[in-house]
N, C-alpha and C. Protein backbone atom coordinates (compact mmCIF):
# COMPACT_ATOMS: atom_id res chain seq x y z
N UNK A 1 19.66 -23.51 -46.49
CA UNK A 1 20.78 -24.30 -46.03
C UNK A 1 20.33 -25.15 -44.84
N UNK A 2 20.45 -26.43 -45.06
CA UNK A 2 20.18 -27.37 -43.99
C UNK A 2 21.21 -26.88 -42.90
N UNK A 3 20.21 -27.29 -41.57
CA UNK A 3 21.36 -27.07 -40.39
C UNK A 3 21.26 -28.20 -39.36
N UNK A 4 22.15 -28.50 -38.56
CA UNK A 4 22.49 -29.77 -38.01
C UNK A 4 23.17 -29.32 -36.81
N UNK A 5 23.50 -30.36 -35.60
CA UNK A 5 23.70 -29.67 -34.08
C UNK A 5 24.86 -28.98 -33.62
N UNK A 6 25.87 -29.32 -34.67
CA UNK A 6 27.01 -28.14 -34.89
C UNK A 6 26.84 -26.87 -35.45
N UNK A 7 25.64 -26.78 -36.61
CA UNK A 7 25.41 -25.43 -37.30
C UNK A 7 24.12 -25.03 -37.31
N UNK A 8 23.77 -24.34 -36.41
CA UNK A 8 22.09 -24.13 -36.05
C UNK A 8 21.96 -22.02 -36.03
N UNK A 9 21.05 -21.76 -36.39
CA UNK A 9 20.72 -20.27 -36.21
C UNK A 9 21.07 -19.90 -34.47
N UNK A 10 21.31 -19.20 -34.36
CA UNK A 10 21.72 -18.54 -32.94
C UNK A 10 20.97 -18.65 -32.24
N UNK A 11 19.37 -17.98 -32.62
CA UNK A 11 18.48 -17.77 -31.97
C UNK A 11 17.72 -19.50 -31.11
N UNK A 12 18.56 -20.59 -31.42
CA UNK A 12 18.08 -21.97 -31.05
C UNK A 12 19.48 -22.09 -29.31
N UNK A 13 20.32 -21.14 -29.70
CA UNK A 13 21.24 -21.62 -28.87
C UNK A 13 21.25 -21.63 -27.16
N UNK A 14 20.46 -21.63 -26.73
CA UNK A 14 20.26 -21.19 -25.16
C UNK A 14 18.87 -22.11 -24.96
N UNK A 15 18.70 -23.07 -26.15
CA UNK A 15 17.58 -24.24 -25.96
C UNK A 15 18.51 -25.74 -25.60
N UNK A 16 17.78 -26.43 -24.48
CA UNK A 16 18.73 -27.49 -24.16
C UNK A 16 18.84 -28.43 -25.20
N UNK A 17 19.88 -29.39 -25.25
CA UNK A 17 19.74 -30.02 -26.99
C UNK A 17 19.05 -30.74 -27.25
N UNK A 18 17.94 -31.48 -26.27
CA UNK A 18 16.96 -32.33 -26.64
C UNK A 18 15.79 -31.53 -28.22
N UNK A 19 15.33 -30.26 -27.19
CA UNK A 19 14.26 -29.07 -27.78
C UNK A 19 15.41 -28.44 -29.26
N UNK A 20 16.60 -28.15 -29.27
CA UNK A 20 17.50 -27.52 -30.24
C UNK A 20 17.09 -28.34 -31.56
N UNK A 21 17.52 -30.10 -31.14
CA UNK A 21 17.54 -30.95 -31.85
C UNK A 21 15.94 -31.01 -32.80
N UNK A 22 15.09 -31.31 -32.08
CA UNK A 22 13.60 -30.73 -32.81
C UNK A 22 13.51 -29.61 -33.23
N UNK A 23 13.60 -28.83 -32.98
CA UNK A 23 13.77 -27.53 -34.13
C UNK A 23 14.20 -27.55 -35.00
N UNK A 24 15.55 -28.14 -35.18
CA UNK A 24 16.32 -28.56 -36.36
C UNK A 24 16.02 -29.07 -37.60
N UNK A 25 15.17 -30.39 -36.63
CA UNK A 25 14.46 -31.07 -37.76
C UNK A 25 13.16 -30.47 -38.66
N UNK A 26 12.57 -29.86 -37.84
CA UNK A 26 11.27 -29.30 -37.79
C UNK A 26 11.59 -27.51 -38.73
N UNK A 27 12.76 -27.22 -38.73
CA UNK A 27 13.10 -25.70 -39.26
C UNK A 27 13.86 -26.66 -40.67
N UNK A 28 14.35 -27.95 -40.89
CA UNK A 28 15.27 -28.33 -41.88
C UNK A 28 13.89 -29.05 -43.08
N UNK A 29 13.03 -29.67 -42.23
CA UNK A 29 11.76 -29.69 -42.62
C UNK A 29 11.09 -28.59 -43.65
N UNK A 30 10.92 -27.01 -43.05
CA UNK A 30 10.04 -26.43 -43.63
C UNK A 30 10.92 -26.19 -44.63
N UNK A 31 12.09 -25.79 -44.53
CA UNK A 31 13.26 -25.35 -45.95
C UNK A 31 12.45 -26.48 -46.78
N UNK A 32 13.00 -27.67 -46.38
CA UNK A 32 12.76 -28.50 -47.76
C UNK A 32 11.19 -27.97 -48.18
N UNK A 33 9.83 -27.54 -47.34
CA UNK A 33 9.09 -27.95 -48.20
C UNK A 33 8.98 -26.15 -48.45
N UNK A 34 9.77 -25.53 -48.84
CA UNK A 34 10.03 -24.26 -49.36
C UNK A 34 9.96 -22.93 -48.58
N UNK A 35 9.38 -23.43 -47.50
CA UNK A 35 9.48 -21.64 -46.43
C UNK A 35 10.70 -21.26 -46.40
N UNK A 36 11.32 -20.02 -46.38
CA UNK A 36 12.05 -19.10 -45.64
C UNK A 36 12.20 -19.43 -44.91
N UNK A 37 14.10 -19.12 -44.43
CA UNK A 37 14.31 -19.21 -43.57
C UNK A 37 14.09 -18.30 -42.53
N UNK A 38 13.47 -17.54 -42.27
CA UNK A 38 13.37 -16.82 -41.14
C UNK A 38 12.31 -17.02 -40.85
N UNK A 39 11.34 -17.21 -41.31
CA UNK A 39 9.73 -18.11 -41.29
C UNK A 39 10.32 -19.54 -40.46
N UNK A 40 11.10 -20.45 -41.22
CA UNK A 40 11.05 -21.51 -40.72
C UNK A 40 11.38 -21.67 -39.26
N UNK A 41 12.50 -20.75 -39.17
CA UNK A 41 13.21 -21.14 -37.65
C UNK A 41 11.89 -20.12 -36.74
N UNK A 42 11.23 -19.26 -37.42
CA UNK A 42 10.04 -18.61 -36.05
C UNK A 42 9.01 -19.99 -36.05
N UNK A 43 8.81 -20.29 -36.91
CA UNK A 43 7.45 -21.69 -36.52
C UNK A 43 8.46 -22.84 -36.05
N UNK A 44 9.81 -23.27 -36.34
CA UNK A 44 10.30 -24.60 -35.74
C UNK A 44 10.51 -24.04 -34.10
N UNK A 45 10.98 -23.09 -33.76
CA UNK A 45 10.93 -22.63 -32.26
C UNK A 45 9.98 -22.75 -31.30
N UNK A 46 8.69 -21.75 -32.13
CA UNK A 46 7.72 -22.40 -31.48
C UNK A 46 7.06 -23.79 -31.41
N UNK A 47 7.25 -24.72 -32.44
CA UNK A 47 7.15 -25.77 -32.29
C UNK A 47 7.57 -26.67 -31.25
N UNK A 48 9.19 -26.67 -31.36
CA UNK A 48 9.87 -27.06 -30.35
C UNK A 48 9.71 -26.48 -29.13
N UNK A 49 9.20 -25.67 -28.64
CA UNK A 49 8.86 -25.16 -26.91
C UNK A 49 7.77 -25.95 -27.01
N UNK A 50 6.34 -26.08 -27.42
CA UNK A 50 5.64 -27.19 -27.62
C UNK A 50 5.70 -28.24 -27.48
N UNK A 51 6.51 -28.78 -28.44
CA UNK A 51 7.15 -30.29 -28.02
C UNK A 51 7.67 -30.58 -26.64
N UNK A 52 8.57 -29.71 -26.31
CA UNK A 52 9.56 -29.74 -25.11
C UNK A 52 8.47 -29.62 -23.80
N UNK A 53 7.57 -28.88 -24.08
CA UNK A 53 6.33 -28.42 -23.00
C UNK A 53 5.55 -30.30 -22.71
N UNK A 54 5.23 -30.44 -24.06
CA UNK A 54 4.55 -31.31 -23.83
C UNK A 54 4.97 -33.21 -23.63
N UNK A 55 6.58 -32.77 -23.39
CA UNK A 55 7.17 -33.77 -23.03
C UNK A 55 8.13 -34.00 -21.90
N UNK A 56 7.57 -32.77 -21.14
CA UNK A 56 8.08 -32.77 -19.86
C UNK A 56 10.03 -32.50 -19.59
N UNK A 57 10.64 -31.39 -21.38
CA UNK A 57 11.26 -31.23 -21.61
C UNK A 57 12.10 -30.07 -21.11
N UNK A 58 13.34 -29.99 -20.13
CA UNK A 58 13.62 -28.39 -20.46
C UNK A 58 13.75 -28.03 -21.05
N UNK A 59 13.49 -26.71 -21.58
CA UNK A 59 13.20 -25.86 -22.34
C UNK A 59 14.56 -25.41 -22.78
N UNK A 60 14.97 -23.99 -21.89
CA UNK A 60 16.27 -23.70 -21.65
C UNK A 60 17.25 -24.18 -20.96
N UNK A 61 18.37 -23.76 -21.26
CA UNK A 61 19.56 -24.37 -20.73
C UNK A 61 19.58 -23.37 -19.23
N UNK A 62 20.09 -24.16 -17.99
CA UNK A 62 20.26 -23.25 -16.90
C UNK A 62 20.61 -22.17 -16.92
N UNK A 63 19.96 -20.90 -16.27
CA UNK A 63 20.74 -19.28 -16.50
C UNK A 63 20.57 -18.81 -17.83
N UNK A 64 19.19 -19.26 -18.78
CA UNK A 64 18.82 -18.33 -19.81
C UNK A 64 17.63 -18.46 -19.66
């Protein structure tokens, strides 16, 4: 099931929405090219802290 910035796995929710938003794409990504979802959202997470790292992104939202 594709997910989008209203309907995202939980485990994305305490990421600020810049980093949420890349995950999204990046976890809506691997679905299409057939991973699991529970595979997808552990590699789009880490992806997205990556991204967010390497773009001078917060990470988390204040107080998580």
């Amino acid at each position: 099931m594709p997910w989008n910035k209203e309907n995202y796995p939980d485990s994305l929710k305490n990421f600020t929405a810049p980093v949420r938003s890349k995950a999204i794409d990046i976890a809506n990504a691997l679905l299409s090219d057939g991973y699991d979802e529970g595979r997808a959202i552990s590699i789009a997470t880490a992806e997205a802290k990556e991204w967010g790292e390497n773009h001078d992104k917060q990470i988390r939202k204040k107080g998580h």
